[in-house]
N, C-alpha and C. Protein backbone atom coordinates (compact mmCIF):
# COMPACT_ATOMS: atom_id res chain seq x y z
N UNK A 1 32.94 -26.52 33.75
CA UNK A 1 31.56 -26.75 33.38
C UNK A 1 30.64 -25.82 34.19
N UNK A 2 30.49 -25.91 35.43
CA UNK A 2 30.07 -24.74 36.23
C UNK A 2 30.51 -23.46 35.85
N UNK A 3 31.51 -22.67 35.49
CA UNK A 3 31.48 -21.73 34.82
C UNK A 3 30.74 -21.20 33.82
N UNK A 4 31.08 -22.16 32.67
CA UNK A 4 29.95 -22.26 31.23
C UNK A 4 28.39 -21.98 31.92
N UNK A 5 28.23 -23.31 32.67
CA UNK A 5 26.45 -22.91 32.91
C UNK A 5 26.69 -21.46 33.72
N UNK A 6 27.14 -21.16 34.52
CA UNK A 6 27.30 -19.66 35.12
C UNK A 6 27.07 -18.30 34.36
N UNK A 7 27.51 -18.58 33.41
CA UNK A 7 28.15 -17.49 32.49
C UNK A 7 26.56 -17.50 31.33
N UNK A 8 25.91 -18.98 31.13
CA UNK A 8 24.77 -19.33 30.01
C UNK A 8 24.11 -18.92 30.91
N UNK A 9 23.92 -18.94 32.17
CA UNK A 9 22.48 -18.62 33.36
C UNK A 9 22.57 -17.04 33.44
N UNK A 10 23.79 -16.18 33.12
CA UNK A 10 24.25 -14.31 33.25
C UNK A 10 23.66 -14.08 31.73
N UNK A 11 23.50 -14.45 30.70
CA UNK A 11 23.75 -14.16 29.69
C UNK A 11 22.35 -14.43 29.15
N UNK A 12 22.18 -15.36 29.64
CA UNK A 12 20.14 -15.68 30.01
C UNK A 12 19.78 -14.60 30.71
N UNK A 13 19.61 -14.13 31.83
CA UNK A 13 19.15 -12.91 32.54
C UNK A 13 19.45 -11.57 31.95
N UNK A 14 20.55 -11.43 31.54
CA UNK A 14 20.78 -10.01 30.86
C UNK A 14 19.69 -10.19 29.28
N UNK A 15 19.62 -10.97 28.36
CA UNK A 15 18.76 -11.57 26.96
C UNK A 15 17.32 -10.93 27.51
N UNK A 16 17.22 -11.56 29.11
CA UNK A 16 15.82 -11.33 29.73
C UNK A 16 15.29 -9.78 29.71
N UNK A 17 16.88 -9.19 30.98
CA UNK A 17 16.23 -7.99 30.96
C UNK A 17 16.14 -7.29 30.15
N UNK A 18 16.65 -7.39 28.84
CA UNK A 18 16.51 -6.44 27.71
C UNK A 18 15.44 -6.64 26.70
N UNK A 19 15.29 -7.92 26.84
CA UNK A 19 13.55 -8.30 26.13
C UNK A 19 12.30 -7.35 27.23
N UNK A 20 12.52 -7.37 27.99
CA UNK A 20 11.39 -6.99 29.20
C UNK A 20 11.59 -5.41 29.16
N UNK A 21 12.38 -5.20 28.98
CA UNK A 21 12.80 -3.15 28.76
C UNK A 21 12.32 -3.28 27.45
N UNK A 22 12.61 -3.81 26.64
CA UNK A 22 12.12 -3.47 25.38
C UNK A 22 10.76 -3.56 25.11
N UNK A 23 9.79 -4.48 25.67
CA UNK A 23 8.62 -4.60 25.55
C UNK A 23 7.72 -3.55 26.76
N UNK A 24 8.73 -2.57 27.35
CA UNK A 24 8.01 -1.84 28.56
C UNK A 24 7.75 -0.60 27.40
N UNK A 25 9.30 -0.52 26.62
CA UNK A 25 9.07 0.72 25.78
C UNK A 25 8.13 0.92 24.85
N UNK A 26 7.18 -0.33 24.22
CA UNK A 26 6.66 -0.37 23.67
C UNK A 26 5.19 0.45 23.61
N UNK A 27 4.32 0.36 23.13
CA UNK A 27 3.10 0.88 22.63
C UNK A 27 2.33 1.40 23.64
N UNK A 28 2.51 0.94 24.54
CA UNK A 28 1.93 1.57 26.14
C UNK A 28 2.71 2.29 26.99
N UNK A 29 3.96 2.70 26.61
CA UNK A 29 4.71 3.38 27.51
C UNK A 29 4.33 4.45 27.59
N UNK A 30 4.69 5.10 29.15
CA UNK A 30 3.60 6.75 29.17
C UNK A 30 2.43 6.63 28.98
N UNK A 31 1.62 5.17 29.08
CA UNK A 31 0.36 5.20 29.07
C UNK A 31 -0.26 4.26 30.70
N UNK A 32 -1.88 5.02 30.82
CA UNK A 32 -2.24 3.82 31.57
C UNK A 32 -3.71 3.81 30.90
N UNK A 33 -4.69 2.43 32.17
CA UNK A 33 -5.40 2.43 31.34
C UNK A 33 -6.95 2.58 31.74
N UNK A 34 -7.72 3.13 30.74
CA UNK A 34 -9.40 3.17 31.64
C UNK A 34 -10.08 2.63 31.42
N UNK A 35 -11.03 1.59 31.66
CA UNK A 35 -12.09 0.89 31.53
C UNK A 35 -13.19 1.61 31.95
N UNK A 36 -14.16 1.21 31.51
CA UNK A 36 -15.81 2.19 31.86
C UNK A 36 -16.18 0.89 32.96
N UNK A 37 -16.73 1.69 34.03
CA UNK A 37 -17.25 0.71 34.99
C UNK A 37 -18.75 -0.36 34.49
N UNK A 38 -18.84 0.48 33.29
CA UNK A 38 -19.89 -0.88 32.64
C UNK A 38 -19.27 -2.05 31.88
N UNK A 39 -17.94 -1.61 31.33
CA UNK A 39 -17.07 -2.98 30.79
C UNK A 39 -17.33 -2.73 29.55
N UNK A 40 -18.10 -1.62 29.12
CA UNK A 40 -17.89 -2.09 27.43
C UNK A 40 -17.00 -1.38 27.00
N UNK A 41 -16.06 -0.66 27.27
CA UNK A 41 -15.10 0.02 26.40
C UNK A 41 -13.81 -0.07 27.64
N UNK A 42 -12.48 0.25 26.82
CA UNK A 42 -11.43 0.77 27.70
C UNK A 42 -10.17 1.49 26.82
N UNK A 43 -9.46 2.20 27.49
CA UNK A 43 -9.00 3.04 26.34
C UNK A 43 -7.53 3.51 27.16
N UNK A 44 -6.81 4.09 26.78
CA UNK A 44 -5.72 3.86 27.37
C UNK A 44 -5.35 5.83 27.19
N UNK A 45 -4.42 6.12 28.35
CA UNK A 45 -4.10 7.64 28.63
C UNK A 45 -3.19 7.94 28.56
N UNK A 46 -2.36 9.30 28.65
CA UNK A 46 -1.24 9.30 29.47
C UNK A 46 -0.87 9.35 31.10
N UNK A 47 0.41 8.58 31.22
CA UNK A 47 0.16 8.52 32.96
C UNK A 47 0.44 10.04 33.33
N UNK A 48 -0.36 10.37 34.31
CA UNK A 48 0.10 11.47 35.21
C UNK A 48 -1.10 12.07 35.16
N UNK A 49 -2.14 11.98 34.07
CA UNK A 49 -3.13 12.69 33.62
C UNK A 49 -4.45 12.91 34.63
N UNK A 50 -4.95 13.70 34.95
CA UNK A 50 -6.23 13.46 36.00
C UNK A 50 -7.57 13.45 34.77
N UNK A 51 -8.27 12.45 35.73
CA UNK A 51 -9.99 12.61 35.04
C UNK A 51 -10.79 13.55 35.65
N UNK A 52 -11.16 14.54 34.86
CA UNK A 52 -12.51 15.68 35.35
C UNK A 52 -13.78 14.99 34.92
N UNK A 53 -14.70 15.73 35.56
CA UNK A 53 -16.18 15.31 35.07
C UNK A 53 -16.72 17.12 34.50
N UNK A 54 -17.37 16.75 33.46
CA UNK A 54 -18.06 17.54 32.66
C UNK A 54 -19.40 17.22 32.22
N UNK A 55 -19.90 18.64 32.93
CA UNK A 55 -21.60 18.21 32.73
C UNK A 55 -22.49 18.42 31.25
N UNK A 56 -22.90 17.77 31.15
CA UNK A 56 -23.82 18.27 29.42
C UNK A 56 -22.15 17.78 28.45
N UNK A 57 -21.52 16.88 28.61
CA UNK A 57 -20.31 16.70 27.37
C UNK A 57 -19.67 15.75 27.36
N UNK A 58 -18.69 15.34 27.39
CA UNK A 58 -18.12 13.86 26.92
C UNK A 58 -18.45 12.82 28.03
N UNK A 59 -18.03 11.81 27.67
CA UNK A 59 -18.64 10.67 28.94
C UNK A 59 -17.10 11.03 30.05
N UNK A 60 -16.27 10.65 28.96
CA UNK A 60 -15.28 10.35 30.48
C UNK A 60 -14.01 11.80 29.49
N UNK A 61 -13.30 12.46 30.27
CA UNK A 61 -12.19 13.29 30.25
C UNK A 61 -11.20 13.27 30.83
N UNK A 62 -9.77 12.90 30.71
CA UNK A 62 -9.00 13.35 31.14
C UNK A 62 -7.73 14.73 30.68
N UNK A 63 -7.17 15.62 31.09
CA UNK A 63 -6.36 16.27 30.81
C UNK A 63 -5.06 16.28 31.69
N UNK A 64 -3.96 16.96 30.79
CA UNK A 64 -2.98 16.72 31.87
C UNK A 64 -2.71 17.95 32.52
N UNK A 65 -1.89 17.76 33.75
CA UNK A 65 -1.90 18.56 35.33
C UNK A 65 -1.00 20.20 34.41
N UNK A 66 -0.17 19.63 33.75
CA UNK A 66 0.98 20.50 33.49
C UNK A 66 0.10 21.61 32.40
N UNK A 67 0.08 20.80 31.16
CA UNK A 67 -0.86 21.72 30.40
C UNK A 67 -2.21 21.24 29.84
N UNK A 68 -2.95 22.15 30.82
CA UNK A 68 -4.12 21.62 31.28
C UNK A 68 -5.07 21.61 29.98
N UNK A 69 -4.90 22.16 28.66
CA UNK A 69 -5.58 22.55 27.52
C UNK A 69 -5.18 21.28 26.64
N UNK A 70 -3.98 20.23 27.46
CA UNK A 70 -4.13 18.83 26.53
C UNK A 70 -5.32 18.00 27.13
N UNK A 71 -6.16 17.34 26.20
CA UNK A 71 -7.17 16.60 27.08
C UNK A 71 -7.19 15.52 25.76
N UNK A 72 -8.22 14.10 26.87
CA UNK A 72 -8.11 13.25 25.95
C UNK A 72 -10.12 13.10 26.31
N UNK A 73 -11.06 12.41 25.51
CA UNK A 73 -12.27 12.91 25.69
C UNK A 73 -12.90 11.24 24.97
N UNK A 74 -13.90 11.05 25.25
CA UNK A 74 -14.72 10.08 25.18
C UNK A 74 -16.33 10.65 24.97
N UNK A 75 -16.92 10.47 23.96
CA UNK A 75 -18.11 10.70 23.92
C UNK A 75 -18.78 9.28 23.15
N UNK A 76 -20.05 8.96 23.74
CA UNK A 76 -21.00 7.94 23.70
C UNK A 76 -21.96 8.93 23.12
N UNK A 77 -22.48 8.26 21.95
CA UNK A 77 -24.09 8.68 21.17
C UNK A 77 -24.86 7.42 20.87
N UNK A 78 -26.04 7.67 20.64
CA UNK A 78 -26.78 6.84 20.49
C UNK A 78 -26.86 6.52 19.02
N UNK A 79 -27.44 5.63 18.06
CA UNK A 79 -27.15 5.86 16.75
C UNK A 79 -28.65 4.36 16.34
N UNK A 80 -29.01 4.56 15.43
CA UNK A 80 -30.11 4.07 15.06
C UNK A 80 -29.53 2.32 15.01
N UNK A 81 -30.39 1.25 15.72
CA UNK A 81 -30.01 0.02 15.54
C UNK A 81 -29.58 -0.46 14.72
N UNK A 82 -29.98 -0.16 13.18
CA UNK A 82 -29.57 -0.79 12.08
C UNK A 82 -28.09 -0.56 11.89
N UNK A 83 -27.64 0.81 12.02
CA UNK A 83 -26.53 1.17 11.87
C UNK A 83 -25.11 0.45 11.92
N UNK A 84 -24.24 0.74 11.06
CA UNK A 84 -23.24 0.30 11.45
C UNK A 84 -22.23 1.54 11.01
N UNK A 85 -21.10 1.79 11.31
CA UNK A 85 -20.04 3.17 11.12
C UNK A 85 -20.39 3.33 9.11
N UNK A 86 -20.22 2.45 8.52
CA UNK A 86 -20.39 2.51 7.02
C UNK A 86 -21.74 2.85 6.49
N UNK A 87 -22.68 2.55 7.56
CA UNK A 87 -23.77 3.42 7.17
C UNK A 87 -24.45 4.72 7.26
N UNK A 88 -23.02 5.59 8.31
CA UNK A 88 -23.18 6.81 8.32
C UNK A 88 -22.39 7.34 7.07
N UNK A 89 -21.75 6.53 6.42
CA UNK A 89 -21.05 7.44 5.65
C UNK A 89 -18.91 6.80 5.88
N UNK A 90 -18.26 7.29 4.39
CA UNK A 90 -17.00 7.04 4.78
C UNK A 90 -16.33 7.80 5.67
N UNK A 91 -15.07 7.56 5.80
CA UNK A 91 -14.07 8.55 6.71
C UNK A 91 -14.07 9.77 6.38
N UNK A 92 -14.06 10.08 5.59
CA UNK A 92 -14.29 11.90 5.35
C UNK A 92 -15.30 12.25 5.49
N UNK A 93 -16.81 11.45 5.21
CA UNK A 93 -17.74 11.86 5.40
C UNK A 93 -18.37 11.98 7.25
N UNK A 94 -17.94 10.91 7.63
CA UNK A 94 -18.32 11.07 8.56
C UNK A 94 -17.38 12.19 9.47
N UNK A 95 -15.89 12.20 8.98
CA UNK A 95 -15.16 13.45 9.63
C UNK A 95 -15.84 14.92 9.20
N UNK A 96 -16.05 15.16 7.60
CA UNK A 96 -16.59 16.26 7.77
C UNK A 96 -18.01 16.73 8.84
N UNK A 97 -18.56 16.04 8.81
CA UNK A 97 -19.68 16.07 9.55
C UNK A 97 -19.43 16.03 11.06
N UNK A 98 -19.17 15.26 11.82
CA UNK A 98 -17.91 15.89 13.18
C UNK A 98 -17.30 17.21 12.81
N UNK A 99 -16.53 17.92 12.30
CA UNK A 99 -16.09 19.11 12.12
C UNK A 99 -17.19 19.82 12.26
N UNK A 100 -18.29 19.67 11.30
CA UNK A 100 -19.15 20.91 11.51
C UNK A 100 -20.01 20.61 12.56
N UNK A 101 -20.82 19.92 12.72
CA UNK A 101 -21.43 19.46 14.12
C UNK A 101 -21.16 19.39 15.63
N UNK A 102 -20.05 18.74 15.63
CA UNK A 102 -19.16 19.24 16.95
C UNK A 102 -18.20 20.30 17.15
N UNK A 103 -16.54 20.09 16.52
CA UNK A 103 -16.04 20.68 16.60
C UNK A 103 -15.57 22.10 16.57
N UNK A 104 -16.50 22.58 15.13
CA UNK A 104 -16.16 23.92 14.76
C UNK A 104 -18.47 24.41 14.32
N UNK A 105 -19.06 24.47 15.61
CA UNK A 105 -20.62 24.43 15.24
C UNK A 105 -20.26 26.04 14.88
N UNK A 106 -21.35 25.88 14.15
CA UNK A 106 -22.00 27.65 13.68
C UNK A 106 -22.26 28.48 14.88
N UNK A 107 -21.20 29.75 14.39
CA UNK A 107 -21.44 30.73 16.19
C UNK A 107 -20.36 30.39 16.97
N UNK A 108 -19.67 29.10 16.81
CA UNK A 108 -18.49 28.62 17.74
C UNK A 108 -17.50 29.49 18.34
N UNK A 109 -17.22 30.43 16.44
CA UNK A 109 -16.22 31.09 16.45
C UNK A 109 -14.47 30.21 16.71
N UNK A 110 -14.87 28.96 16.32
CA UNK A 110 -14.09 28.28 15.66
C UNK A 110 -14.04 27.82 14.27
N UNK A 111 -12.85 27.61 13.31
CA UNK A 111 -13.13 26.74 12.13
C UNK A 111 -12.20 25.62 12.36
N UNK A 112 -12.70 24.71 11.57
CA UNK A 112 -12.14 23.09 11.48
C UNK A 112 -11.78 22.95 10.10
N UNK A 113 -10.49 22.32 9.98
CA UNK A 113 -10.06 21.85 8.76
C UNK A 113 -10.00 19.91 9.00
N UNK A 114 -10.40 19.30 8.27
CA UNK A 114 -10.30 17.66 8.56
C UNK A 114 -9.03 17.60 7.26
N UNK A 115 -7.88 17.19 8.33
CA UNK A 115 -6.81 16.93 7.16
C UNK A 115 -6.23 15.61 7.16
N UNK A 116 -6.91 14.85 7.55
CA UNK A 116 -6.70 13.37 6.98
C UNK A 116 -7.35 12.76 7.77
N UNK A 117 -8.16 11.39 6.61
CA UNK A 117 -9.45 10.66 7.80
C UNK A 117 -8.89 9.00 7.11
N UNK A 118 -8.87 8.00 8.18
CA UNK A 118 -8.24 6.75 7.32
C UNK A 118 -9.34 5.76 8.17
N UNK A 119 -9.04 4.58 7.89
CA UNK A 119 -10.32 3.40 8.12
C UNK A 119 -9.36 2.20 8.46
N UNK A 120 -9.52 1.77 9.51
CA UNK A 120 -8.69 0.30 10.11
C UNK A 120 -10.08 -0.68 10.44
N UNK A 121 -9.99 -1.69 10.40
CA UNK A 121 -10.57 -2.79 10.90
C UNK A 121 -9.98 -3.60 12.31
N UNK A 122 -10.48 -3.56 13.65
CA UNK A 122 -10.61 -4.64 14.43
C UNK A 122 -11.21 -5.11 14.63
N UNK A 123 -11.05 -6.56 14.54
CA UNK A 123 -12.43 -7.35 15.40
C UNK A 123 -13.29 -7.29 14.58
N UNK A 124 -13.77 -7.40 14.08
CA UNK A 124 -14.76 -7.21 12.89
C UNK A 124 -15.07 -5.85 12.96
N UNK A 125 -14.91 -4.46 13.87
CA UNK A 125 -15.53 -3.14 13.61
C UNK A 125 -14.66 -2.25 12.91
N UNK A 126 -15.11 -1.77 12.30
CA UNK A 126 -14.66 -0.41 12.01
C UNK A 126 -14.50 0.85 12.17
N UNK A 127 -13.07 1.26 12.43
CA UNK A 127 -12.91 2.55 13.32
C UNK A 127 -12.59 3.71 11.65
N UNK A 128 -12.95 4.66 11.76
CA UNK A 128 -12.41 5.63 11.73
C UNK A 128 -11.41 7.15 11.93
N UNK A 129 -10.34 6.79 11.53
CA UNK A 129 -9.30 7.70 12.48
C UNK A 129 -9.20 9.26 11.58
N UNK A 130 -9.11 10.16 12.34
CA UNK A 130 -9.83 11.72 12.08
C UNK A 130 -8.60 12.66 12.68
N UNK A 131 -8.38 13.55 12.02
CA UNK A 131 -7.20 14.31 11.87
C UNK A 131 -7.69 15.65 11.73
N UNK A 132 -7.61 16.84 12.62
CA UNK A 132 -8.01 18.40 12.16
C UNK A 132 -6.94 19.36 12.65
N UNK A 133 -7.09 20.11 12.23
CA UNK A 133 -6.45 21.49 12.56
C UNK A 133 -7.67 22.36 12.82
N UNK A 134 -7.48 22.93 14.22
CA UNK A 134 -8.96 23.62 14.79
C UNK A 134 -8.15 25.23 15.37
N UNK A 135 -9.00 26.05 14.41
CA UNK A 135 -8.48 27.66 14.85
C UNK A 135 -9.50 28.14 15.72
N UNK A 136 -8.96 28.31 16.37
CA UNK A 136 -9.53 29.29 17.75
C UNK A 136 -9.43 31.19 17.20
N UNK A 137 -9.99 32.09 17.86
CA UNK A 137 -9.35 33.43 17.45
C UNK A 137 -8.00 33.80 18.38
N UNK A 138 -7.77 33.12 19.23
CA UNK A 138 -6.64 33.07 20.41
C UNK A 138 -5.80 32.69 20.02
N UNK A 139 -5.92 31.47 19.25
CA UNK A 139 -4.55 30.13 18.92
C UNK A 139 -5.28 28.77 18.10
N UNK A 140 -4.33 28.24 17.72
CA UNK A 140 -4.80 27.28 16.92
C UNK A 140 -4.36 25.56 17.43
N UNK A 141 -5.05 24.86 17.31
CA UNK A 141 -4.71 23.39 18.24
C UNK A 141 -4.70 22.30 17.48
N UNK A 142 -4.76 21.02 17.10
CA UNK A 142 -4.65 19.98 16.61
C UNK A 142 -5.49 18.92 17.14
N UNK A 143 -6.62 17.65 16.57
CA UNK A 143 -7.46 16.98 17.54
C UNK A 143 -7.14 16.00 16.34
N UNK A 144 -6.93 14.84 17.10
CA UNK A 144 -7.00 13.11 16.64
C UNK A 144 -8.61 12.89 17.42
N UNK A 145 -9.01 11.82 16.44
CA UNK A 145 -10.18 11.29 16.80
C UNK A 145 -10.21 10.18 16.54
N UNK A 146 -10.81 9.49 17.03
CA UNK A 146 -12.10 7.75 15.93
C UNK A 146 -12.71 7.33 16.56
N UNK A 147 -13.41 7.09 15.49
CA UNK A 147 -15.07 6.67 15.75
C UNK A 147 -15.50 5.42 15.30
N UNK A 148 -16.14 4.84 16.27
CA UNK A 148 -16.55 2.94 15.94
C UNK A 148 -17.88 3.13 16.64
N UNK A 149 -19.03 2.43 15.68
CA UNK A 149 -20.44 2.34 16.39
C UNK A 149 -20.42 0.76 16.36
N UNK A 150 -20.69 0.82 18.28
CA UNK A 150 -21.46 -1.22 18.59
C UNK A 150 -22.19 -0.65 19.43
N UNK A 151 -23.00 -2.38 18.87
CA UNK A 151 -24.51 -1.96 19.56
C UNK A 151 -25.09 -0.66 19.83
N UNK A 152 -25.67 -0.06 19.11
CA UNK A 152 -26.11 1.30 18.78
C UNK A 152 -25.88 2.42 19.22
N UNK A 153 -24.10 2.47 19.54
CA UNK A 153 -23.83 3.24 19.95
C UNK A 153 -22.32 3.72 19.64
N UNK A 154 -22.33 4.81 19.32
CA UNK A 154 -20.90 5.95 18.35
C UNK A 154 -20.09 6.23 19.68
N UNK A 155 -18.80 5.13 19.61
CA UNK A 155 -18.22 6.06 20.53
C UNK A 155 -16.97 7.20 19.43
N UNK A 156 -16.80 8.25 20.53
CA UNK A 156 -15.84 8.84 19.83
C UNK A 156 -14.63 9.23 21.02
N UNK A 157 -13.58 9.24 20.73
CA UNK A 157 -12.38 8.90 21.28
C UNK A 157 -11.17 9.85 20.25
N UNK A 158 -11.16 11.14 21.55
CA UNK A 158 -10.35 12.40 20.79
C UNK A 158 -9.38 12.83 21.49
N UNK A 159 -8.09 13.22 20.89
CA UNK A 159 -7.45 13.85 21.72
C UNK A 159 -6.99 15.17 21.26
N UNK A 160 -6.41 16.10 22.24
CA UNK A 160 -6.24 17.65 21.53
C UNK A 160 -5.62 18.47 22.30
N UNK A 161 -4.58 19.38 21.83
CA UNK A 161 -3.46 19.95 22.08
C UNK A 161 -3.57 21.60 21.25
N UNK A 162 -2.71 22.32 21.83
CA UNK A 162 -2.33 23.42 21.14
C UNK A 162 -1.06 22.99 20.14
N UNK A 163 -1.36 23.99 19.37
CA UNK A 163 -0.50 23.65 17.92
C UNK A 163 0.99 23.67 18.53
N UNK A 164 1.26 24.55 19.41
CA UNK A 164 2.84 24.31 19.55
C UNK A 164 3.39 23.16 20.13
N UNK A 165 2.31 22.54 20.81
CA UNK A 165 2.91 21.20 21.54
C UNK A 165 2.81 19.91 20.53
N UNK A 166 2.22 20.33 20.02
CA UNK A 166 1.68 18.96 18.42
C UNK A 166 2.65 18.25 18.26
N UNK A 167 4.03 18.58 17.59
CA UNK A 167 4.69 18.05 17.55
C UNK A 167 5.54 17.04 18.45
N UNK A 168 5.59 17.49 19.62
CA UNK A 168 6.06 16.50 20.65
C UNK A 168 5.27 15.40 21.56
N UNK A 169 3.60 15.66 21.04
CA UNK A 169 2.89 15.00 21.96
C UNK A 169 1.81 13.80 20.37
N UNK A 170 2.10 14.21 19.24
CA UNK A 170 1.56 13.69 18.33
C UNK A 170 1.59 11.62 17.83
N UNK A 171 2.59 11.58 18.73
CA UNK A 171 2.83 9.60 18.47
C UNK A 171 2.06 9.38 19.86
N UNK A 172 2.63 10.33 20.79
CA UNK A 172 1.91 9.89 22.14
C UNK A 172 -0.02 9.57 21.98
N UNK A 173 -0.27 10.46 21.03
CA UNK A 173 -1.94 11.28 20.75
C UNK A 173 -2.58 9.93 19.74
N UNK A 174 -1.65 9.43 19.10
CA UNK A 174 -1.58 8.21 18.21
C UNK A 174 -1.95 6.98 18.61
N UNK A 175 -1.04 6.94 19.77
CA UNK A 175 -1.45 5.57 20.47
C UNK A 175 -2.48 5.77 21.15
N UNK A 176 -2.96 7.32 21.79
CA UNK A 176 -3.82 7.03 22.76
C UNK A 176 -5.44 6.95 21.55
N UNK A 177 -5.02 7.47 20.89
CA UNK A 177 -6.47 7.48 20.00
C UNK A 177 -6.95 5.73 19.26
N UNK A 178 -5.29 5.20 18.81
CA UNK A 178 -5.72 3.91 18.35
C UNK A 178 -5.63 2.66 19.76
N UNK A 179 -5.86 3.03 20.60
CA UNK A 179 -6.66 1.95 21.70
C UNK A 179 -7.48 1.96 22.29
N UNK A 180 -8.41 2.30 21.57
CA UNK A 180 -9.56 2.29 21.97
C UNK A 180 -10.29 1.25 21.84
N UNK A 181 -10.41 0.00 22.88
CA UNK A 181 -10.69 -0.83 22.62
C UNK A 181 -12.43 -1.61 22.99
N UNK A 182 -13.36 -2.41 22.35
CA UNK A 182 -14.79 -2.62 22.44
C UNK A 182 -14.28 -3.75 23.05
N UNK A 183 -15.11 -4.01 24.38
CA UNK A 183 -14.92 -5.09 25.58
C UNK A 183 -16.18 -6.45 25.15
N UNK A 184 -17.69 -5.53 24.60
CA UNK A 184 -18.31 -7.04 24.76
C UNK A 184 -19.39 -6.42 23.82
């Protein structure tokens, strides 16, 4: 009888540790996480990544140490009270308009292609998730985005790579773009 329970108490702990590895691998792995010291937003990175500060441009930045041209970016706008994300317009609309406004402005000497824009619901808001291919005259790169306006204010939440790394950093760029989460 002591054996049996011995063997049900080994067989319990191993059930354990493989539930607990499995839920490490999950949706946050290779990630950590940032909160804004005001509490209304928090958003999640890759680990290893440092935060820069940039003057006149996104609220918060991080990029990573290795290749420093991956960055993940946060920008806060202001947006008229009434507003809500559907009253700027749908996902393409409001992506095209990011493309030309931010990403690829007149004179940039960049162009922007928006190649797929989709619409999720949390929480009652609505995000917009934004997809481009951005040519440089140097090289060409890849940027995930989305965009959710609370309380009168657009955040946008991007990440972006050179085209050759796209492929290996693109689920990573996925998760970090869809946790972007509204605190209050």
């Amino acid at each position: 009888m002591r054996l049996l329970r011995s063997l049900t108490r080994l067989f319990a702990c191993i059930a354990l540790t493989f539930t607990l590895g499995a839920c490490a691998a999950g949706s946050t792995a290779g990630l950590q996480s940032y909160q804004s010291p005001d509490g209304r937003f928090a958003f999640l990175y890759p680990t290893g990544w440092i935060q820069v500060q940039v003057s006149n441009g996104p609220r918060v930045v991080f990029h990573d140490l290795i290749h420093s041209d991956e960055t993940v970016s946060l920008m806060v706008n202001t947006v008229d009270e009434n507003n809500d994300l559907n009253d700027l317009g749908s996902a393409v609309a409001v992506g095209e308009r990011l493309r030309r406004e931010v990403i690829a402005t007149a004179g940039s000497g960049r162009t922007a292609e928006l190649i797929e824009a989709g619409e999720r619901e949390i929480d009652g808001h609505t995000f917009y998730d934004l997809e481009y291919a951005v040519h440089l005259e140097d090289r060409d790169r890849h940027e995930l985005a989305t965009v959710v306006v609370d309380r009168r204010r657009l955040y946008t939440l991007a990440t972006s790579t050179n085209e050759e790394r796209w492929p290996k950093v693109k689920d990573l760029f996925g998760r970090v773009v869809h946790s972007l989460n509204l605190l209050i």
